[in-house]
C-alpha atoms as a PDB file:
ATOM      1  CA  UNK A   1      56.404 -31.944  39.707  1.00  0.00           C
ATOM      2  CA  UNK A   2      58.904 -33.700  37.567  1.00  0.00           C
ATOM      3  CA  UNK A   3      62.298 -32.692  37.270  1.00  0.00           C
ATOM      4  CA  UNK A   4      62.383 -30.877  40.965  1.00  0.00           C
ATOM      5  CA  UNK A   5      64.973 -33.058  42.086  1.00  0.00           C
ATOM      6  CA  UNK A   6      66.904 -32.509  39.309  1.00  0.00           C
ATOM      7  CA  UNK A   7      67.010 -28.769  39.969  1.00  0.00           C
ATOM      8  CA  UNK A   8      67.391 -28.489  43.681  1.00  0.00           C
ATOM      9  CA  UNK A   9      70.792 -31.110  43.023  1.00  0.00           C
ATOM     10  CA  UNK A  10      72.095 -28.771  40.870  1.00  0.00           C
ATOM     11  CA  UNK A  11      74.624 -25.683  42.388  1.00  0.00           C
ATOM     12  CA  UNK A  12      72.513 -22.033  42.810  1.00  0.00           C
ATOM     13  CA  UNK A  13      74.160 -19.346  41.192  1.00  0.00           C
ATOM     14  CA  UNK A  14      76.100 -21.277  38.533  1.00  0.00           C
ATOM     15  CA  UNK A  15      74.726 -20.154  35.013  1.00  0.00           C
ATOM     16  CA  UNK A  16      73.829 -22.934  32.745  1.00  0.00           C
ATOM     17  CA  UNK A  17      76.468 -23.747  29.955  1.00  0.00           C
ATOM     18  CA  UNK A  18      73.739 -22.384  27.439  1.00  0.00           C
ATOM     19  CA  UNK A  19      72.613 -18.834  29.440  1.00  0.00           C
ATOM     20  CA  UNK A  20      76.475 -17.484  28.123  1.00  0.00           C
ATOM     21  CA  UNK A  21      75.851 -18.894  25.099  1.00  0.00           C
ATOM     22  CA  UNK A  22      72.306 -17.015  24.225  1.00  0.00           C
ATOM     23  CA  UNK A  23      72.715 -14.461  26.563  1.00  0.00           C
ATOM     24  CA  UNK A  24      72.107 -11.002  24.989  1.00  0.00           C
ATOM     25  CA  UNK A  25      75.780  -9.213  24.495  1.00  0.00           C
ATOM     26  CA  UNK A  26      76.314 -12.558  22.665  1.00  0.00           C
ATOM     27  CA  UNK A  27      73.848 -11.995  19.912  1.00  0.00           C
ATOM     28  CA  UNK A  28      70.367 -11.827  18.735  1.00  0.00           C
ATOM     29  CA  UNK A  29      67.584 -14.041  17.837  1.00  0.00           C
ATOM     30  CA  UNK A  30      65.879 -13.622  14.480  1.00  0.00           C
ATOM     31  CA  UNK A  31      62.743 -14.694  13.399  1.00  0.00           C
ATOM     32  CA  UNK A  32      62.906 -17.692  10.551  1.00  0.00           C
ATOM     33  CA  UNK A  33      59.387 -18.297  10.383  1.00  0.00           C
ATOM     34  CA  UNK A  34      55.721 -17.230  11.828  1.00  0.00           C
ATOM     35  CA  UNK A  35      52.270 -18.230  11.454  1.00  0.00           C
ATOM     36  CA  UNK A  36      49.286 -18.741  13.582  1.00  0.00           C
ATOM     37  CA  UNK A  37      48.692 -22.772  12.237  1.00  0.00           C
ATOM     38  CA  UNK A  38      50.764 -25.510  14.034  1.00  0.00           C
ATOM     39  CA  UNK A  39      50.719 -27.594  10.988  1.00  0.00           C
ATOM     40  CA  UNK A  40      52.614 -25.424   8.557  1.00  0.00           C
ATOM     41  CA  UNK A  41      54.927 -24.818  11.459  1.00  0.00           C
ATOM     42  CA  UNK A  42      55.565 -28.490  11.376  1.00  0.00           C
ATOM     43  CA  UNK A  43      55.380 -28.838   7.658  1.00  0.00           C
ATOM     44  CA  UNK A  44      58.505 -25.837   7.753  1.00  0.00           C
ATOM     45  CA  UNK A  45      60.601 -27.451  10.035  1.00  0.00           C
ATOM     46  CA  UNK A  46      60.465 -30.860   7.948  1.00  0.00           C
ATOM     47  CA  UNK A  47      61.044 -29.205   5.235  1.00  0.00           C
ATOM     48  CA  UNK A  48      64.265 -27.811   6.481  1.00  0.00           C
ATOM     49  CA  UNK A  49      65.642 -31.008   8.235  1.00  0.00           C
ATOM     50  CA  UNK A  50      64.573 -32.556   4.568  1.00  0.00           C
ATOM     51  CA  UNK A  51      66.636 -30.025   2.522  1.00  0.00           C
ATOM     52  CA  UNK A  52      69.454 -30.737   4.577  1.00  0.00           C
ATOM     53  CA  UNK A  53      69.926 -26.996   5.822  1.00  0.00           C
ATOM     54  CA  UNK A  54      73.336 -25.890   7.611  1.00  0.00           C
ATOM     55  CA  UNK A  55      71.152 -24.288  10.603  1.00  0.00           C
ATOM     56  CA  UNK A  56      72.443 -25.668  14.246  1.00  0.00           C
ATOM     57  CA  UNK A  57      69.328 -27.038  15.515  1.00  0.00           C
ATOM     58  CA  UNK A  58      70.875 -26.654  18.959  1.00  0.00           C
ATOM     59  CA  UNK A  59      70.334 -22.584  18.102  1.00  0.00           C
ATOM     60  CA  UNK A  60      67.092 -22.698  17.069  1.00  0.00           C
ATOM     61  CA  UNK A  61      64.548 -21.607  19.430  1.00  0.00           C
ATOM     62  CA  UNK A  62      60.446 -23.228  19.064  1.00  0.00           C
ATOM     63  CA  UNK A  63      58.143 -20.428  20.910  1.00  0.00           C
ATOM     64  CA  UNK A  64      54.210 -20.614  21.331  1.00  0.00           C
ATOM     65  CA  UNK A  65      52.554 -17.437  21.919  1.00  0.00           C
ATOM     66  CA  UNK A  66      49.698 -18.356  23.746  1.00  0.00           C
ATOM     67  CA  UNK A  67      46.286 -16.072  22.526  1.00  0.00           C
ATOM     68  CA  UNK A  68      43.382 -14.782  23.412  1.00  0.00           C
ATOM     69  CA  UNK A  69      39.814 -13.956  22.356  1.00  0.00           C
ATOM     70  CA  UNK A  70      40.931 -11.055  20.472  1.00  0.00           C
ATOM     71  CA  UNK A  71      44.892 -12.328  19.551  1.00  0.00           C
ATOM     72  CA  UNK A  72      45.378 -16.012  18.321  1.00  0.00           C
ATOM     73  CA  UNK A  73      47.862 -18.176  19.045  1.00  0.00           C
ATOM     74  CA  UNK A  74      50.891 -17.529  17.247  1.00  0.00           C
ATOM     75  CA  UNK A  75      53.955 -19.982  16.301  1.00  0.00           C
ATOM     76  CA  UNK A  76      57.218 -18.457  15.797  1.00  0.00           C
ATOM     77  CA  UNK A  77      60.878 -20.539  14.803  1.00  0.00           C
ATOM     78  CA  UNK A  78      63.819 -18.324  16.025  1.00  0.00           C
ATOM     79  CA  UNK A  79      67.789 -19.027  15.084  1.00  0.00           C
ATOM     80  CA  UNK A  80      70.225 -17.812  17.150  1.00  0.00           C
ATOM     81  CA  UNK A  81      72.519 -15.495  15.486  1.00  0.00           C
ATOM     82  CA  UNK A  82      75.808 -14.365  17.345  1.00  0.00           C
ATOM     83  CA  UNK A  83      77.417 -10.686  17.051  1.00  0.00           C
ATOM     84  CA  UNK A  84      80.887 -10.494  14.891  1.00  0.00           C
ATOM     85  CA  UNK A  85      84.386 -10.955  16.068  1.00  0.00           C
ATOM     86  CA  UNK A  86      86.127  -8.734  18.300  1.00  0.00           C
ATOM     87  CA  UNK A  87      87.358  -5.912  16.376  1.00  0.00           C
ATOM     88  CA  UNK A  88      84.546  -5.920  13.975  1.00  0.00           C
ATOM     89  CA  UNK A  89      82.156  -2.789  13.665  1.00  0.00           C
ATOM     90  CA  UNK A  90      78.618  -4.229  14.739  1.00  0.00           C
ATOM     91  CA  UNK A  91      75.811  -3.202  12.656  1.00  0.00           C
ATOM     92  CA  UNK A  92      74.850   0.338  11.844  1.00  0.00           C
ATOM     93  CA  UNK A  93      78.166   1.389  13.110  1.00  0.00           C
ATOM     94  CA  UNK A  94      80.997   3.084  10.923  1.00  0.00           C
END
């Protein structure tokens, strides 16, 4: 399987630079867009690279939910959004 070696090199037990980065006390991911056709999916994202967003791509999170007879497949584009500051109230909280 490709990429074994890679993985069995690397130290066991050391988190990857990106698991602190996304992990869950560090934020949440919201949805940016969803549909069940892989075209407009790709249409959206050009259309945000073309625009020239302000959305770090290295945040942004491309999931396939794989369906079913009953449940299609679904496309969803996630962006990584990290809690406030130290200090700050999180949301909901007064």
């Amino acid at each position: 399987m490709p990429g074994q070696r890679k993985r069995r090199r690397q130290p066991p037990g050391e988190p990857r630079p990106s698991a602190e980065r996304f992990a869950p006390e560090a934020g949440r991911w919201s949805v940016l867009f969803e549909t069940q056709d892989a075209s407009e999916r790709h249409a959206y994202v050009r259309r945000l690279r073309a625009e020239g967003s302000r959305i770090d791509w290295s945040a942004v999170r491309m999931d396939t939910l794989c369906g079913r007879l009953k449940q299609p497949t679904t496309y969803r584009l996630s962006l990584f959004v990290p809690n406030s500051g130290p200090g700050r109230p999180k949301e909901g909280a007064r």
